[in-house]
N, C-alpha and C. Protein backbone atom coordinates (compact mmCIF):
# COMPACT_ATOMS: atom_id res chain seq x y z
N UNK A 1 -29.12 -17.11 -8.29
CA UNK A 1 -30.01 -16.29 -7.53
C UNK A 1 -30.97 -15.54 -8.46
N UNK A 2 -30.32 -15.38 -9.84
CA UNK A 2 -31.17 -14.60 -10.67
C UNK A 2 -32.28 -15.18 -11.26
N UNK A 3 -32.33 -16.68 -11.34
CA UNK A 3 -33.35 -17.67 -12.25
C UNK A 3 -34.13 -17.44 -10.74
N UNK A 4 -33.50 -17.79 -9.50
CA UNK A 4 -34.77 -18.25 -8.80
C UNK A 4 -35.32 -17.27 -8.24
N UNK A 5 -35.56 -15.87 -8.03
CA UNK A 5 -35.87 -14.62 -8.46
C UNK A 5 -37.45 -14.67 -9.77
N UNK A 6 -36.15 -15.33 -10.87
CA UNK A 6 -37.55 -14.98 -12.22
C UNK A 6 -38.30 -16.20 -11.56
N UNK A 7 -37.89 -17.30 -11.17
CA UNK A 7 -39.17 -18.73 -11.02
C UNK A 7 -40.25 -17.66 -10.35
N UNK A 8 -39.51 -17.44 -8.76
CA UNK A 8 -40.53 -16.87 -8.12
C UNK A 8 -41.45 -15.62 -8.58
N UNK A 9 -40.96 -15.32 -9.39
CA UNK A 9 -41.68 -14.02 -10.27
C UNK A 9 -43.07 -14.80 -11.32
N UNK A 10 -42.41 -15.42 -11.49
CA UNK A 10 -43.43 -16.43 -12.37
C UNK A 10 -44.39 -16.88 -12.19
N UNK A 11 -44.06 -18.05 -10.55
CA UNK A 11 -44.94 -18.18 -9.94
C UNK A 11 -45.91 -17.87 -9.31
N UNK A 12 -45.65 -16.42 -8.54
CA UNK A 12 -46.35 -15.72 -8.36
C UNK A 12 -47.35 -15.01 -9.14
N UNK A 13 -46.82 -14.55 -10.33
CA UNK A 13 -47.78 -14.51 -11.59
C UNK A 13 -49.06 -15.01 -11.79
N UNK A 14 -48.26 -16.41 -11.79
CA UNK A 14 -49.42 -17.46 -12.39
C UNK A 14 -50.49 -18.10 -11.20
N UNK A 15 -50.18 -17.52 -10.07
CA UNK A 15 -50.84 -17.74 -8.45
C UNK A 15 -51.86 -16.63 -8.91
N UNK A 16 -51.52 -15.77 -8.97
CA UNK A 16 -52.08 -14.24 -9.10
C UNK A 16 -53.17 -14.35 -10.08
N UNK A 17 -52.99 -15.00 -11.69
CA UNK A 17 -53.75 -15.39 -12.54
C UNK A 17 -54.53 -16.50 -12.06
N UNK A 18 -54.55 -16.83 -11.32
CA UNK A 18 -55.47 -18.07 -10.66
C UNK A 18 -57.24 -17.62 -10.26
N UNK A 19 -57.96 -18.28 -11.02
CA UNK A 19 -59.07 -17.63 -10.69
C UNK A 19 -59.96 -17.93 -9.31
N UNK A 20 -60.07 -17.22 -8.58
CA UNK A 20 -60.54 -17.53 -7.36
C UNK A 20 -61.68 -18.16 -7.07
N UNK A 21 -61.89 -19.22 -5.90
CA UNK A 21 -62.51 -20.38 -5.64
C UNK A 21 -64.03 -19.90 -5.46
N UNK A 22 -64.94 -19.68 -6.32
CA UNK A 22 -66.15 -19.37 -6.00
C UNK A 22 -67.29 -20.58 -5.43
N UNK A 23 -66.64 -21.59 -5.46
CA UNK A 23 -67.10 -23.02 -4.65
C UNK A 23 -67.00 -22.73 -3.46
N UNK A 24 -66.62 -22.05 -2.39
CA UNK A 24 -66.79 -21.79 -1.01
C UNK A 24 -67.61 -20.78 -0.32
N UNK A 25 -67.72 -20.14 -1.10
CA UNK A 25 -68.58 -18.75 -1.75
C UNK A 25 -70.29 -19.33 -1.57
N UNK A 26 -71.51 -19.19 -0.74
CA UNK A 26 -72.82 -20.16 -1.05
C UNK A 26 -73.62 -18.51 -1.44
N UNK A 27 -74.28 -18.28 -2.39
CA UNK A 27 -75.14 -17.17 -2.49
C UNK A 27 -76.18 -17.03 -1.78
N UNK A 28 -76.64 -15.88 -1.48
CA UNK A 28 -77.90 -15.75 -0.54
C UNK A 28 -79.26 -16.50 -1.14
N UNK A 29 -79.19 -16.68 -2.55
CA UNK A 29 -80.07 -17.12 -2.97
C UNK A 29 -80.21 -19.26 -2.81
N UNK A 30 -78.60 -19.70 -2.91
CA UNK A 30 -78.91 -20.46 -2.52
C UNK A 30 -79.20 -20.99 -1.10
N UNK A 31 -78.63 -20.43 -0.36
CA UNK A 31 -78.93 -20.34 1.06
C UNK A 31 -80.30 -20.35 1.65
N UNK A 32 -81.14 -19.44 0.87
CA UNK A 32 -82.34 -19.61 1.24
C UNK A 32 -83.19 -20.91 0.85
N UNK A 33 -82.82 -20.98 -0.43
CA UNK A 33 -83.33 -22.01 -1.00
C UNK A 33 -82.92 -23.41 -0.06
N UNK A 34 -81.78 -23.77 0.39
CA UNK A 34 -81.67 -24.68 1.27
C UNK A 34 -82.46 -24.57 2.42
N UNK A 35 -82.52 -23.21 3.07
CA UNK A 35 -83.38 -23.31 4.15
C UNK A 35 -84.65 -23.37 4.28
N UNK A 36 -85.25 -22.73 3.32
CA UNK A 36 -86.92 -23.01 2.95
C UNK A 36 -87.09 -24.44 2.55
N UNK A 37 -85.86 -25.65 2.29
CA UNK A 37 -86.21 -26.70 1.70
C UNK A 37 -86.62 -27.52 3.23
N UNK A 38 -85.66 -27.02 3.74
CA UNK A 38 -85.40 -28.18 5.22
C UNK A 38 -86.50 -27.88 5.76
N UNK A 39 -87.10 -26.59 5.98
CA UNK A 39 -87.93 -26.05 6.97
C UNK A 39 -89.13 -26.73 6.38
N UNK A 40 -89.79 -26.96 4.95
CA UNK A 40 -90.82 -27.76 4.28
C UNK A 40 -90.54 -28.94 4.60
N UNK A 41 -89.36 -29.90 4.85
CA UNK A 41 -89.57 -31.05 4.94
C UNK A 41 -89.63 -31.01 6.24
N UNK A 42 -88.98 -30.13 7.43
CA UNK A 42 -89.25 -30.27 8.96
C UNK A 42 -91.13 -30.40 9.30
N UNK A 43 -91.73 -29.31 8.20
CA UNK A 43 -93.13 -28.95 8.34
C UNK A 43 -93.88 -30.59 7.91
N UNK A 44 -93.17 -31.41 7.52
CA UNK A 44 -93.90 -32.58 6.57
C UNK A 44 -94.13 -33.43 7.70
N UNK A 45 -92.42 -33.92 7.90
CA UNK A 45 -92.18 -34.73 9.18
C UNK A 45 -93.21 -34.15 10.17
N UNK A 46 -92.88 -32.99 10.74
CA UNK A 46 -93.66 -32.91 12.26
C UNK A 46 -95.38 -32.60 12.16
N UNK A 47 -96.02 -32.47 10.86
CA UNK A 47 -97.27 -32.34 10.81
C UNK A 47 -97.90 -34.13 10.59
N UNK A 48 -97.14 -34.64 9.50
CA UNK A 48 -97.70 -35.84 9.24
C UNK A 48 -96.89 -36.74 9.64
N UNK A 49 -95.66 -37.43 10.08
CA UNK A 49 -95.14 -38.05 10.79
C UNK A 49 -94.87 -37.57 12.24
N UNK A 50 -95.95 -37.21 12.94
CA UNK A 50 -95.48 -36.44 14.13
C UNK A 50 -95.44 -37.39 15.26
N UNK A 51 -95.52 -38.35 15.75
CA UNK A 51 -94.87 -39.78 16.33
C UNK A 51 -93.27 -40.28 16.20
N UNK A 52 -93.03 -40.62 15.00
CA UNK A 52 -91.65 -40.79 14.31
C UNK A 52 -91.01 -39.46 14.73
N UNK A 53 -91.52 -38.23 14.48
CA UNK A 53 -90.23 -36.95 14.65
C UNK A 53 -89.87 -36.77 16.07
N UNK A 54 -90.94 -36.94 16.79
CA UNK A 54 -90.91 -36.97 18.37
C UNK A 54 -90.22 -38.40 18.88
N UNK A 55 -90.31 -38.97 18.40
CA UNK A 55 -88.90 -40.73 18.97
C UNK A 55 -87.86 -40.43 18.38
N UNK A 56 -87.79 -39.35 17.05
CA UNK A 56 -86.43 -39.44 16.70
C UNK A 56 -85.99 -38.06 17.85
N UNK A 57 -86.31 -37.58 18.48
CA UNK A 57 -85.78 -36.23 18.96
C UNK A 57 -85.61 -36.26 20.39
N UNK A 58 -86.60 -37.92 21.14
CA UNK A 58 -85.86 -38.43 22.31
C UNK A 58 -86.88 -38.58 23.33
N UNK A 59 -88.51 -38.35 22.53
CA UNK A 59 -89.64 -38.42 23.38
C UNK A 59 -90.11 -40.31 23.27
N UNK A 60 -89.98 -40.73 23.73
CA UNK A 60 -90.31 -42.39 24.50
C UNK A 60 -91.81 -42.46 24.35
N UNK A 61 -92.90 -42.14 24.69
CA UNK A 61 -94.23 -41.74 24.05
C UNK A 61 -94.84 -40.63 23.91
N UNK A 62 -95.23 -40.68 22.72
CA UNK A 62 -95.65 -39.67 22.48
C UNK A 62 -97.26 -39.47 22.46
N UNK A 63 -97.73 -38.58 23.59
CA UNK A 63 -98.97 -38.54 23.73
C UNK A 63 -99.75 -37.40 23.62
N UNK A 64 -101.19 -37.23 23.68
CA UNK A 64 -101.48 -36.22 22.90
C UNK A 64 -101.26 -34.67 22.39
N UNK A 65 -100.62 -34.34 23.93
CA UNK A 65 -100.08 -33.22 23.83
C UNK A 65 -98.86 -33.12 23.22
N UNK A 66 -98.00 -33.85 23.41
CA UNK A 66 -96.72 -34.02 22.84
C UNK A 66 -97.19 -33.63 20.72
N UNK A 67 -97.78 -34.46 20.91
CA UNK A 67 -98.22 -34.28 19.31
C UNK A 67 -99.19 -33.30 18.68
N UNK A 68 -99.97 -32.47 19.83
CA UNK A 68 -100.67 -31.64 19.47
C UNK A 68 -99.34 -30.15 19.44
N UNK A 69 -98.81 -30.04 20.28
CA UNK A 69 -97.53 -28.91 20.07
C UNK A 69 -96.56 -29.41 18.66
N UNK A 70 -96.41 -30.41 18.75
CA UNK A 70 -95.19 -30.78 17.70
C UNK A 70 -96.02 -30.71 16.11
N UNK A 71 -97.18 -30.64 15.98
CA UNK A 71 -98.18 -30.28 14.79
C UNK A 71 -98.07 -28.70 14.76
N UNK A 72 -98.16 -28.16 16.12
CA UNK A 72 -98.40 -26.36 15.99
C UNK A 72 -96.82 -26.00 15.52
N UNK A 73 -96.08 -26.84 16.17
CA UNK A 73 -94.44 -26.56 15.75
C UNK A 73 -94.37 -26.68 14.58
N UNK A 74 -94.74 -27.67 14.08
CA UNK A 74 -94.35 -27.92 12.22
C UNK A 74 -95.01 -27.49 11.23
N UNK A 75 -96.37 -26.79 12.20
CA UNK A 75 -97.28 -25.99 11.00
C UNK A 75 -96.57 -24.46 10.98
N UNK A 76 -96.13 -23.81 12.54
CA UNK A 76 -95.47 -22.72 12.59
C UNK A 76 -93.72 -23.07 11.36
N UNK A 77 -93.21 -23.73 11.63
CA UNK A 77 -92.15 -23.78 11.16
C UNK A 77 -92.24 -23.61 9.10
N UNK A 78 -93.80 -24.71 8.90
CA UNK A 78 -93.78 -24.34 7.83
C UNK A 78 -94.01 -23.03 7.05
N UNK A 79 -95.11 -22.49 7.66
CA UNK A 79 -94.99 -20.43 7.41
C UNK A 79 -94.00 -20.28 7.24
N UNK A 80 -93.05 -20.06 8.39
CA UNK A 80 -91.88 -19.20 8.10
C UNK A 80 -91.33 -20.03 6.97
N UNK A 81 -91.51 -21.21 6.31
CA UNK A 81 -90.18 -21.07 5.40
C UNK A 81 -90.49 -20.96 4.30
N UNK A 82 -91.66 -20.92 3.92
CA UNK A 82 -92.74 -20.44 2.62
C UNK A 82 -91.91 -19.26 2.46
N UNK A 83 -91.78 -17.99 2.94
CA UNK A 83 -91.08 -16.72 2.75
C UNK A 83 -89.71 -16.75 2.27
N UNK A 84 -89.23 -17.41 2.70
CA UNK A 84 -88.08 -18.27 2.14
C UNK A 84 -87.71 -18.27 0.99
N UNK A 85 -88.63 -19.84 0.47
CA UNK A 85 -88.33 -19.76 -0.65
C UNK A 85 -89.32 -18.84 -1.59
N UNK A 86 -89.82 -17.74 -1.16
CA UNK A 86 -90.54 -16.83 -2.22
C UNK A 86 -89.79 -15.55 -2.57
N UNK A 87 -88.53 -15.34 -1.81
CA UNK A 87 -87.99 -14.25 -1.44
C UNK A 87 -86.70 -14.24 -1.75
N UNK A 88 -86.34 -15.91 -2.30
CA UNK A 88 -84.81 -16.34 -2.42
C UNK A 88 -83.80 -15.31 -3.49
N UNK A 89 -85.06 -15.02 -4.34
CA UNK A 89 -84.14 -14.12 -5.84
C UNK A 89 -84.38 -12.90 -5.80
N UNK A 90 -85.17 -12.64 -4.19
CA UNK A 90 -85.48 -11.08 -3.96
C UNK A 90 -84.20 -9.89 -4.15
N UNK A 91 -84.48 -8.39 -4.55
CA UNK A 91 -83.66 -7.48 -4.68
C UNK A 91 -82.85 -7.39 -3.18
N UNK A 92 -81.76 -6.72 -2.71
CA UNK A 92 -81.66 -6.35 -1.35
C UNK A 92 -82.74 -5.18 -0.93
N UNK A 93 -83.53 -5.42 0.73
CA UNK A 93 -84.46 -4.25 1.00
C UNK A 93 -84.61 -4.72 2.68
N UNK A 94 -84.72 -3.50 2.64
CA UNK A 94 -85.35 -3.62 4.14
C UNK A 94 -85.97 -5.07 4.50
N UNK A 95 -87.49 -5.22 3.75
CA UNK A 95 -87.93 -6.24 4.19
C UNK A 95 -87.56 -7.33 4.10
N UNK A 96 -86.47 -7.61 3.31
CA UNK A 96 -85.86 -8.92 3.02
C UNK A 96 -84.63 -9.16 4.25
N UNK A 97 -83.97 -7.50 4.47
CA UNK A 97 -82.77 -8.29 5.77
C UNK A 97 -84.05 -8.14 6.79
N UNK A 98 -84.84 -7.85 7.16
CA UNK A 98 -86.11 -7.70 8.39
C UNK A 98 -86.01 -9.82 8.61
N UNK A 99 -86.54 -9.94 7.00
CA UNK A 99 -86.65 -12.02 7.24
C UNK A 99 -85.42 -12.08 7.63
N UNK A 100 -84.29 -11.84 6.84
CA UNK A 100 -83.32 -12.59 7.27
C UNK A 100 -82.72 -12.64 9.05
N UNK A 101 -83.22 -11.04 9.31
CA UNK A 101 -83.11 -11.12 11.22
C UNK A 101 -83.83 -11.75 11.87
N UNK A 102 -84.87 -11.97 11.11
CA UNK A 102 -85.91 -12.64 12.06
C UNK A 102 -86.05 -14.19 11.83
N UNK A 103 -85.91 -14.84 11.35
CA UNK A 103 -85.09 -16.15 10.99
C UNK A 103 -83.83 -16.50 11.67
N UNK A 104 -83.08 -15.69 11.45
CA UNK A 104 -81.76 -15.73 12.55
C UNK A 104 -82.29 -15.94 13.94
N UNK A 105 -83.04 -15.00 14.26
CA UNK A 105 -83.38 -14.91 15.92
C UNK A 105 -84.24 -15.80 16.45
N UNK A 106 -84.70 -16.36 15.17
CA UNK A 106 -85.96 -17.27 15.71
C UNK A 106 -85.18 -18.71 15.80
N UNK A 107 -84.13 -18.88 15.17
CA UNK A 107 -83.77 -20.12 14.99
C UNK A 107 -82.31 -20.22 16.11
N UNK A 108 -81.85 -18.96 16.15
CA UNK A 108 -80.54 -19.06 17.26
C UNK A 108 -81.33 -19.33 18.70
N UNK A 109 -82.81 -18.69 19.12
CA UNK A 109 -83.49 -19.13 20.07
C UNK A 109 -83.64 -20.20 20.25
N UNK A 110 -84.23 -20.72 19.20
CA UNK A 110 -84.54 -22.53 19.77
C UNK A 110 -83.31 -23.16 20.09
N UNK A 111 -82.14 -22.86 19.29
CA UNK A 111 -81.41 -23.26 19.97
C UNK A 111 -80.38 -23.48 21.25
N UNK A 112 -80.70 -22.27 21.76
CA UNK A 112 -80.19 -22.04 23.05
C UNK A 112 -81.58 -22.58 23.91
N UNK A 113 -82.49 -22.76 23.54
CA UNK A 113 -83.74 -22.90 24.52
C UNK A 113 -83.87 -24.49 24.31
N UNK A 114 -83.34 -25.08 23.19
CA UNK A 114 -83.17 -26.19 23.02
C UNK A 114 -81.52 -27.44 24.30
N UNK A 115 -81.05 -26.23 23.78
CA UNK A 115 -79.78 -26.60 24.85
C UNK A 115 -80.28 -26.45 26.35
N UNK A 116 -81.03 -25.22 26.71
CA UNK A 116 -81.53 -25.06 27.96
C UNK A 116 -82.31 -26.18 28.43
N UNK A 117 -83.16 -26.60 27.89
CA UNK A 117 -83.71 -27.75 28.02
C UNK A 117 -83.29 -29.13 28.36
N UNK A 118 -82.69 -29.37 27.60
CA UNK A 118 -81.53 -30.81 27.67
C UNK A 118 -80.74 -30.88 28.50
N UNK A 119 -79.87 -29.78 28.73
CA UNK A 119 -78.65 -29.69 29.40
C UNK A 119 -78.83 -29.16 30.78
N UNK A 120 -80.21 -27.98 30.91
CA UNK A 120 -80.43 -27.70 32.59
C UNK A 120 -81.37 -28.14 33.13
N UNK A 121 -82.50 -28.77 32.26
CA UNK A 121 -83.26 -29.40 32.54
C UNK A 121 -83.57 -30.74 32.46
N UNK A 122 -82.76 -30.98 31.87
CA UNK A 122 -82.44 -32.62 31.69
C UNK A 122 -83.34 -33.18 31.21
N UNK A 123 -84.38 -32.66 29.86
CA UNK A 123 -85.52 -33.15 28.88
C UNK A 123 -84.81 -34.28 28.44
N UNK A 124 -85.25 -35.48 28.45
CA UNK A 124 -84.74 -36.44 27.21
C UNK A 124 -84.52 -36.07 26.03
N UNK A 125 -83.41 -36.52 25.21
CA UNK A 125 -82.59 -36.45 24.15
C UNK A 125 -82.16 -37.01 23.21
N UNK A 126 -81.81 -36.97 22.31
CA UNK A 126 -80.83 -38.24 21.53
C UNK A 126 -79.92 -37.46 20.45
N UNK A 127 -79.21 -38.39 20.06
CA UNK A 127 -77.93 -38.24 19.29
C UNK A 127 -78.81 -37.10 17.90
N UNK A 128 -79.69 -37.58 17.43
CA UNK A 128 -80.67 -36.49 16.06
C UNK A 128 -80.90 -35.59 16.59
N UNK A 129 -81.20 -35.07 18.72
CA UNK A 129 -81.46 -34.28 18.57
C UNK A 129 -80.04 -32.86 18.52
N UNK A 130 -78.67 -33.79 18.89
CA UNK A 130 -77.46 -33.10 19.17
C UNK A 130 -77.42 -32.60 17.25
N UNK A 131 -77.60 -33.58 16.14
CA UNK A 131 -76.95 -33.07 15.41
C UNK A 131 -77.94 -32.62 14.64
N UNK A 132 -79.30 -32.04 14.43
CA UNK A 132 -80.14 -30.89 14.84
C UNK A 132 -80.08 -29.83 15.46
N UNK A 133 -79.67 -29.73 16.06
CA UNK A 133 -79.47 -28.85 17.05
C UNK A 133 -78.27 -28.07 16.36
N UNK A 134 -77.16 -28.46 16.32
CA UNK A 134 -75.69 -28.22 15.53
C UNK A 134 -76.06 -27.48 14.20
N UNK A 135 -77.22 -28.23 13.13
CA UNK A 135 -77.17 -27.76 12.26
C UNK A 135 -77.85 -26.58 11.93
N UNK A 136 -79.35 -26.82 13.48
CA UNK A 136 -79.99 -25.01 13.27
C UNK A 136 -78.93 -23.78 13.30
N UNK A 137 -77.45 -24.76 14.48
CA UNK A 137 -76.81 -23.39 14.70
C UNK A 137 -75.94 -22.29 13.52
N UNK A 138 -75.66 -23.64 12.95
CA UNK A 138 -74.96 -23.25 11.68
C UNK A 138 -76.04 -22.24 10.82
N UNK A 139 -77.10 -22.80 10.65
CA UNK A 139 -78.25 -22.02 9.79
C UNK A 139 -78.48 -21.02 10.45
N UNK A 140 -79.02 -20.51 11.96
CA UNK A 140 -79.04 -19.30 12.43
C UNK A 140 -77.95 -18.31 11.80
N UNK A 141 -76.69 -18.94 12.77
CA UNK A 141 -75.26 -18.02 12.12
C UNK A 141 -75.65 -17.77 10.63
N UNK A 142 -75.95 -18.79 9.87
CA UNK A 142 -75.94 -18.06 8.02
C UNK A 142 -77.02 -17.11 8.22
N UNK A 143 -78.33 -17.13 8.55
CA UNK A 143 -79.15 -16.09 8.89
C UNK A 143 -78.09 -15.03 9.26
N UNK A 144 -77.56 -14.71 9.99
CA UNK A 144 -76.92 -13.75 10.54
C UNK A 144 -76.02 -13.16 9.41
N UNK A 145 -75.13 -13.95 9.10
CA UNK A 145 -74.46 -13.43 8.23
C UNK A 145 -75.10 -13.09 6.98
N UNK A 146 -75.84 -13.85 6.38
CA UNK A 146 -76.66 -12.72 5.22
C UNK A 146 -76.90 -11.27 5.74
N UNK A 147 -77.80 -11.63 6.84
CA UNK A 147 -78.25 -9.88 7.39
C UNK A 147 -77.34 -8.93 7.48
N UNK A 148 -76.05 -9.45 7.86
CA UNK A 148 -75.22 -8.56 8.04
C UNK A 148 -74.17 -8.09 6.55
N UNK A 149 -74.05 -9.15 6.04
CA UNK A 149 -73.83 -9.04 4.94
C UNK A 149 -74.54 -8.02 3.60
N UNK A 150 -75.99 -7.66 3.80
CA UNK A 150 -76.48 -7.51 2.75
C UNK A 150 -77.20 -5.77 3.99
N UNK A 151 -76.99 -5.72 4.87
CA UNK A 151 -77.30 -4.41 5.28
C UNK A 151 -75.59 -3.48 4.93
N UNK A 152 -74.66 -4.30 4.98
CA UNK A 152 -73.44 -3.97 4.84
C UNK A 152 -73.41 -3.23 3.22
N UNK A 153 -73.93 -3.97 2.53
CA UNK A 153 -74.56 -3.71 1.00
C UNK A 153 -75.06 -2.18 0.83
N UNK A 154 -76.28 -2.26 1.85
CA UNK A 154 -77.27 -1.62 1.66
C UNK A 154 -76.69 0.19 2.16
N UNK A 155 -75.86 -0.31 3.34
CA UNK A 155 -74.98 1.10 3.50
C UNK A 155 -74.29 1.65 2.68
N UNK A 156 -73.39 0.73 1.75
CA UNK A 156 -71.97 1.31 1.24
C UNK A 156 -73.34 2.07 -0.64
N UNK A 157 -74.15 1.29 -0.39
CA UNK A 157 -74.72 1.77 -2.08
C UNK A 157 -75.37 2.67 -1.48
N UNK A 158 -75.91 3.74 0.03
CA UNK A 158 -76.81 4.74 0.05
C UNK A 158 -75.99 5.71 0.58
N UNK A 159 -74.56 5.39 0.83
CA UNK A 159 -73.33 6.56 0.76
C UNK A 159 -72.99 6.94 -0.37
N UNK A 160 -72.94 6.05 -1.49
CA UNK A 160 -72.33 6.18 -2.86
C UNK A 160 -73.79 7.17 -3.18
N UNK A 161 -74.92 6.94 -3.23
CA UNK A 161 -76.02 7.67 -3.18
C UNK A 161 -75.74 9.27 -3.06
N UNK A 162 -75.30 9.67 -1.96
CA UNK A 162 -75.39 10.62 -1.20
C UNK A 162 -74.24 11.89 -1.75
């Protein structure tokens, strides 16, 4: 009983000395950087392939209007992600969780307005646009959690302040 006592003493030790998994861990900086990447190539696709992005997303023809919105969509989409990546190695500040809420909100919208669409309105669809859809949600939520994350920051260092 006494060795397996020290094992477990040991083990635990050497659990304890274990350096923790910073691979699951994504920094705000890379985070952005992923999202300003997608949002430039979303802006590429839907400005200059804007035919192809609209058949991949479940539109059957695409006619002028279809392609005149899906140009304003991918020129809007590209703005916002310019800030993005200009802002990725920014300090924490106001105006930086301000993007990060407003990115969140802009992107958790489409997706519920995206679902609204499909699902109560029965817009045509396809399988790119389900796992699109999936992946804005994930990216909203990280929007979210930075913001909350880094206002969480911004409290505990202007108490230590005080």
């Amino acid at each position: 009983m006494h060795l397996n006592t020290g094992i477990d003493l040991v083990l635990s030790l050497a659990v304890y000395q274990l350096p923790k998994p910073n691979y699951l861990i994504m920094s705000r900086s890379l985070f952005l950087l992923l999202a300003g990447v997608y949002g430039i190539l979303l802006f590429v696709a839907m400005l200059f392939a804007t035919e192809s992005a609209l058949q991949s997303y479940g539109v059957a023809t695409a006619d002028l209007n279809h392609v005149s919105i899906m140009q304003f969509l991918g020129l809007s989409t590209g703005a916002l992600s310019v800030p993005l990546l200009l802002n990725r190695n920014a300090p924490n500040s106001h105006t930086l969780r301000t993007l990060l809420l407003a990115q969140g909100g802009y992107i958790l919208g489409g997706v519920v307005l995206g679902f609204y669409h499909v699902y109560v309105l029965h817009v045509p669809s396809s399988s790119f646009f389900l796992a699109d859809t999936l992946f804005r949600l994930v990216l909203g939520l990280g929007f979210i959690y930075f913001h909350t994350r880094e206002s969480e920051l911004a409290r505990s260092e202007s108490s230590v302040l005080v």
